[in-house]
Protein backbone atom coordinates (compact mmCIF):
# COMPACT_ATOMS: atom_id res chain seq x y z
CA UNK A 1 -0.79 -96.32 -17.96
CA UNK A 2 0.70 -95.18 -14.31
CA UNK A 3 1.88 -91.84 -14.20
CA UNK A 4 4.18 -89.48 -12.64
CA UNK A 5 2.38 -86.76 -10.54
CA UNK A 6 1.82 -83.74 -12.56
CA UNK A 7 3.33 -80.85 -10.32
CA UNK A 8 5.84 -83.09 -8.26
CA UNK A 9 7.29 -85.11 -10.62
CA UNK A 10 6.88 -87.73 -8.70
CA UNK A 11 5.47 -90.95 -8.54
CA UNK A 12 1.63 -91.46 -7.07
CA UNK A 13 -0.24 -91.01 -4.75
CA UNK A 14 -0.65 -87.45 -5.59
CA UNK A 15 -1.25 -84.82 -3.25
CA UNK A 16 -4.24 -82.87 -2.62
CA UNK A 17 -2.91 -79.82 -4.89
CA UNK A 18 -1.75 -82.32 -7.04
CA UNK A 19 -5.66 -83.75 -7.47
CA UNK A 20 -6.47 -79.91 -7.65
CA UNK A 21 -3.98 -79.09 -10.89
CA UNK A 22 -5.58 -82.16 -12.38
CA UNK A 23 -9.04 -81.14 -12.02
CA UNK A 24 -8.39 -77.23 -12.69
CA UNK A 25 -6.00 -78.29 -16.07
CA UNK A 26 -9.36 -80.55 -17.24
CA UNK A 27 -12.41 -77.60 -16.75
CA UNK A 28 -12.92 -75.88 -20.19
CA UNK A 29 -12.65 -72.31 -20.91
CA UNK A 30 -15.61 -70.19 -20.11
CA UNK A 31 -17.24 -72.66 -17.89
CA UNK A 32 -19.63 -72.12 -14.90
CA UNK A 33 -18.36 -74.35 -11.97
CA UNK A 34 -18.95 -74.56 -8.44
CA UNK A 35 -16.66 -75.90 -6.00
CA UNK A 36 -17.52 -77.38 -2.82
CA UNK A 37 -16.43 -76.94 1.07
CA UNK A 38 -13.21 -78.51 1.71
CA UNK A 39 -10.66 -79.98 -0.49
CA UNK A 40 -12.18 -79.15 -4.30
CA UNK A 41 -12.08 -75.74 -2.76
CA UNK A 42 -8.01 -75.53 -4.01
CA UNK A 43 -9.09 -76.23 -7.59
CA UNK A 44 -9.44 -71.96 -7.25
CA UNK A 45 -5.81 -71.78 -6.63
CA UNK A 46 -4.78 -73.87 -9.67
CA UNK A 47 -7.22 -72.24 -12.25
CA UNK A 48 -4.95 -70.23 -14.72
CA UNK A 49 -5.63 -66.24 -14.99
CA UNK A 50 -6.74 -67.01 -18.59
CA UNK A 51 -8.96 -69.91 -18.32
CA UNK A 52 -12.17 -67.83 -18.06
CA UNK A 53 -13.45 -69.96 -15.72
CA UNK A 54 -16.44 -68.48 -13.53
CA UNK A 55 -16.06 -69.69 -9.96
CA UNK A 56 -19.53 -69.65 -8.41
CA UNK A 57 -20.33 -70.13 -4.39
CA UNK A 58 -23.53 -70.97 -2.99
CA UNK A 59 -23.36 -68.47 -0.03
CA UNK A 60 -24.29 -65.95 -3.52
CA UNK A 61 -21.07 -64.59 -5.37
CA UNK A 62 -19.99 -65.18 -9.01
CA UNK A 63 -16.43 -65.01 -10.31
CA UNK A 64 -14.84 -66.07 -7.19
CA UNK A 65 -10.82 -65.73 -7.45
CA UNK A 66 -8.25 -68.37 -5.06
CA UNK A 67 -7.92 -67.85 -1.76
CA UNK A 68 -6.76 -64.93 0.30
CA UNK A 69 -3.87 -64.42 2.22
CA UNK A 70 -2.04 -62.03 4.49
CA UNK A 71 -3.40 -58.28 3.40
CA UNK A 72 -5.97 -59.71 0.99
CA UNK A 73 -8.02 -60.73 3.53
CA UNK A 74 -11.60 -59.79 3.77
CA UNK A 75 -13.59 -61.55 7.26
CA UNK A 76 -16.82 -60.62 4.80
CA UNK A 77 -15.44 -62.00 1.96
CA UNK A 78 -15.80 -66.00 2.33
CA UNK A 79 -17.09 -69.12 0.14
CA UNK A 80 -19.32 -71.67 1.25
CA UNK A 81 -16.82 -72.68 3.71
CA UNK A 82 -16.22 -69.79 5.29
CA UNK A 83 -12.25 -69.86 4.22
CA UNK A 84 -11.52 -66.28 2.90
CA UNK A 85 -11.42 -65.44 -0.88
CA UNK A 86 -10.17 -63.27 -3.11
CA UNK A 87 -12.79 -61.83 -6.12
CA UNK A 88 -12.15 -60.93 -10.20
CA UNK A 89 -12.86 -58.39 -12.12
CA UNK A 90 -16.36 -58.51 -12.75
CA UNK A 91 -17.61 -60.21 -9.41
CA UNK A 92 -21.42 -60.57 -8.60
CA UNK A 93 -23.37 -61.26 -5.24
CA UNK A 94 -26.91 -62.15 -4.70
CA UNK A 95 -28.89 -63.90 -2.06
CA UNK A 96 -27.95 -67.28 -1.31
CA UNK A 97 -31.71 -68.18 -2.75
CA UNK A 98 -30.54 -66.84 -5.62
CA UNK A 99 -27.59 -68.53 -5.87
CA UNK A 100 -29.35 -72.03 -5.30
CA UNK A 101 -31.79 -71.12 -8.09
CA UNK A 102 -28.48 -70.91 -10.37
CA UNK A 103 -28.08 -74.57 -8.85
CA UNK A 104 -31.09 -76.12 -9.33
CA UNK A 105 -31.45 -74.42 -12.52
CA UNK A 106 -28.84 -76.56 -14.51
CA UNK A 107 -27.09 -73.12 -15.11
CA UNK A 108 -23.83 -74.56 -13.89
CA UNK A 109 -21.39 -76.32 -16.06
CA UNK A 110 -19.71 -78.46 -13.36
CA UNK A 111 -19.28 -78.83 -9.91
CA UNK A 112 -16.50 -80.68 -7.81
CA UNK A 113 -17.87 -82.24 -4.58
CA UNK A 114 -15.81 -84.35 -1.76
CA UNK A 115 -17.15 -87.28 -1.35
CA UNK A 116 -17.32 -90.35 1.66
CA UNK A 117 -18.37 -92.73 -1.31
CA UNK A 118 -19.17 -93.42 -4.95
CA UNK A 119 -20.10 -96.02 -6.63
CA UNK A 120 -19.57 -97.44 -9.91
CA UNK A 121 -22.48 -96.53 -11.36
CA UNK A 122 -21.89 -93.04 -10.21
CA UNK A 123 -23.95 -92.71 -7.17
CA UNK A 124 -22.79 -90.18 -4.43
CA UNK A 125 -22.53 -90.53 -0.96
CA UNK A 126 -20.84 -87.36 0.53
CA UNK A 127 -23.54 -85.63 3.26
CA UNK A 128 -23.36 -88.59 6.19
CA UNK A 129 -21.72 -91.88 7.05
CA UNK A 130 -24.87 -92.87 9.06
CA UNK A 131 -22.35 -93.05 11.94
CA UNK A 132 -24.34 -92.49 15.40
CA UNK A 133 -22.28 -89.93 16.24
CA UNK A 134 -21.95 -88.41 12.76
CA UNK A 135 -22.85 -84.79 12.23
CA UNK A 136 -24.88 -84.58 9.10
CA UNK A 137 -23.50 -82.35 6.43
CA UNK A 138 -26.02 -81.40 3.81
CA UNK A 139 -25.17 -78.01 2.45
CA UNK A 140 -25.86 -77.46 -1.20
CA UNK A 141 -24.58 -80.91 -2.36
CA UNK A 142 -27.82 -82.52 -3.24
CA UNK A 143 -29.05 -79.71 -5.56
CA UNK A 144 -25.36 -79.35 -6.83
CA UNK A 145 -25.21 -83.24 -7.55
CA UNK A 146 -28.78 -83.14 -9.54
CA UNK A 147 -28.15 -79.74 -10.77
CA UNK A 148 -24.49 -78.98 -12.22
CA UNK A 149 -24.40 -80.69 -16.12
CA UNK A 150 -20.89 -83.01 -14.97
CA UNK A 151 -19.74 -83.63 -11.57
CA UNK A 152 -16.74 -83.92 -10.59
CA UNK A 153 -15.52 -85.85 -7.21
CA UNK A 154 -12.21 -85.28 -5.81
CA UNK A 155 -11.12 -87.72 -2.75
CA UNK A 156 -8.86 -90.09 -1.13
CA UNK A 157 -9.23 -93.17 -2.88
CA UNK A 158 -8.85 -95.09 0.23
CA UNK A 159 -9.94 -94.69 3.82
CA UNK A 160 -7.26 -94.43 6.68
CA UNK A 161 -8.33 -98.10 7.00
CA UNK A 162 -7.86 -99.19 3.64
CA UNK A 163 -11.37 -99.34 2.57
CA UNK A 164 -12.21 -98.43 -0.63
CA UNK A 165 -14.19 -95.50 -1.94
CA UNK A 166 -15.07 -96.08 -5.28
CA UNK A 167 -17.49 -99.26 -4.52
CA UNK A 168 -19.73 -101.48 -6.25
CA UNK A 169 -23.04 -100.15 -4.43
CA UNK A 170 -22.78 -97.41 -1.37
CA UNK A 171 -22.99 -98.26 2.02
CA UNK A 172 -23.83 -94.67 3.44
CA UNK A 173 -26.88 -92.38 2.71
CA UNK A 174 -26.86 -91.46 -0.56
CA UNK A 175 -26.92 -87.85 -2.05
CA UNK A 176 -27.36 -88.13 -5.62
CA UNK A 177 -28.30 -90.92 -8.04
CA UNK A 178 -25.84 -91.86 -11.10
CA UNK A 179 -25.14 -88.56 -10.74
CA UNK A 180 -21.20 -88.68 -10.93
CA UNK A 181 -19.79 -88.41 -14.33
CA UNK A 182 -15.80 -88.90 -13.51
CA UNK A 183 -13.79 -89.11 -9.93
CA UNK A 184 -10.47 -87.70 -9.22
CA UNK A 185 -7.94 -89.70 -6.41
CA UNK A 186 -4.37 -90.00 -5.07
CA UNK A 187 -4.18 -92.81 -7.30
CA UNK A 188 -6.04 -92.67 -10.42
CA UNK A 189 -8.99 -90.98 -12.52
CA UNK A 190 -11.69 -92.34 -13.24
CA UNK A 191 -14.40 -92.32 -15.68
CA UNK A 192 -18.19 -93.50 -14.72
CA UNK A 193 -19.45 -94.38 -17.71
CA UNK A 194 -22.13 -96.28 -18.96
CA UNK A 195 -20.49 -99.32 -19.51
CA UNK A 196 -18.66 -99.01 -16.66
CA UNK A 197 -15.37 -97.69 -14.64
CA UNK A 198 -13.17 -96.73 -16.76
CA UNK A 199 -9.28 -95.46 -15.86
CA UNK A 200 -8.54 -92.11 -17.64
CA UNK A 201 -4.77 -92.16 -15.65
CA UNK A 202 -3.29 -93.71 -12.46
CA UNK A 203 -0.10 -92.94 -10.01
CA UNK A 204 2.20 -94.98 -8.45
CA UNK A 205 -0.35 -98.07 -9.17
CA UNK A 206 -0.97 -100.12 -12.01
CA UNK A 207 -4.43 -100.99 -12.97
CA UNK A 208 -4.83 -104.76 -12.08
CA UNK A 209 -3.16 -103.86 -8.65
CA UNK A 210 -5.93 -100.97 -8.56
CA UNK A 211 -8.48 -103.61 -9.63
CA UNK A 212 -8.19 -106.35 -7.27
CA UNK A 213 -8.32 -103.48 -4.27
CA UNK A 214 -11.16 -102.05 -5.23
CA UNK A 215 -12.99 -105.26 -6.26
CA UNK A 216 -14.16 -103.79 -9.14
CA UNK A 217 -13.74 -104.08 -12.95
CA UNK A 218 -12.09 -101.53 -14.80
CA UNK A 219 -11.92 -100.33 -18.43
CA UNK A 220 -9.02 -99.08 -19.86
CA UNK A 221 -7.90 -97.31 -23.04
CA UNK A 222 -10.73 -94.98 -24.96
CA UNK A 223 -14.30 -96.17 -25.67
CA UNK A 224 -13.31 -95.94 -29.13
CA UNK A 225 -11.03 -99.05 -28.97
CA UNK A 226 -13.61 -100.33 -26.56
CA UNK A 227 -16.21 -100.67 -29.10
């Protein structure tokens, strides 16, 4: 099942555009999706001109385009992180109350959130560690999490330490429940099913190697030749 990296060639772990091509490649045509501050933010860059995708930011604009650069660059023209955009044909904006009503709604197709943790069962941690020193994060990721109709995480699989990410049961405060439908990583994709974690595609690693550091069981193969 290991994989070379789709855009380098390469063997795992993948890089952050990398994990961006993946996701982008894997939204259907004509979907609604929000993408959130920091590193799912790229997926915009990797989006084809003829996917129809609908890039929507919380800060109130529909049919975002990728990011701007050099002479494209508006200072009033920003996503939810404040990192400069571009805009498509056919751009909206509205109030950001309006734009959370399109969140809370369930008028969104998908969103991809970072994330600090998840956990098997799909629970997201991704607003605070619960560090003392922490500065809490909320945003719009608690009514994207409940909101959006599939979430998508994009992260590290592994901490600078080594610690895992995708856990058994989170350790930090939680922002959704079950709320994660599939996770993307350096070093695999994952889907959280009901039956549990199971491994869509890995890089570099091979799954029993993946297993025993995550401490977690893992499915493999399609739920059809699960069953």
């Amino acid at each position: 099942m290991t994989q070379t990296s789709p855009t380098t060639g390469g063997q795992g772990p993948l890089g952050k555009h990398d994990i961006a091509a993946l996701i982008a490649r894997d939204i259907p045509h004509g979907s609604f999706v929000n993408l959130g501050i920091g590193q799912p933010t790229l997926v915009a860059d990797h989006l084809s001109p003829g996917s129809g995708v609908v890039l929507h930011t919380e800060n109130g604009m529909l049919n975002m385009g990728p990011a701007a650069s050099e002479d494209q660059i508006d200072p009033d023209l920003t996503n939810a992180g404040k990192v400069p955009v571009t805009e498509l044909p056919g751009a909206a904006y509205f109030h950001h109350a309006d734009s959370f009503a399109m969140m809370r709604g369930g008028h969104l197709d998908i969103c991809v959130l970072g994330a600090f943790q998840v956990s098997a069962r799909g629970d997201l941690a991704n607003w605070h560690t619960g560090a003392p020193d922490a500065i809490p994060a909320v945003g719009g990721a608690m009514d994207l999490a409940i909101g959006a109709k599939k979430v998508f995480v994009m992260m590290n699989l592994f901490t600078r330490d080594g610690a895992p990410k995708l856990v058994p049961e989170c350790g930090y405060p939680l922002t959704g429940l079950a709320c994660v439908d599939r996770v993307y990583t350096d070093l695999a994709v994952f889907d959280l099913t009901p039956s549990g974690v199971r491994v869509r595609q890995t890089f570099g690693i091979g799954v029993p190697e993946l297993a025993d550091r995550l401490d977690l069981p893992l499915l493999t193969g399609s739920p059809e030749q699960s069953a």
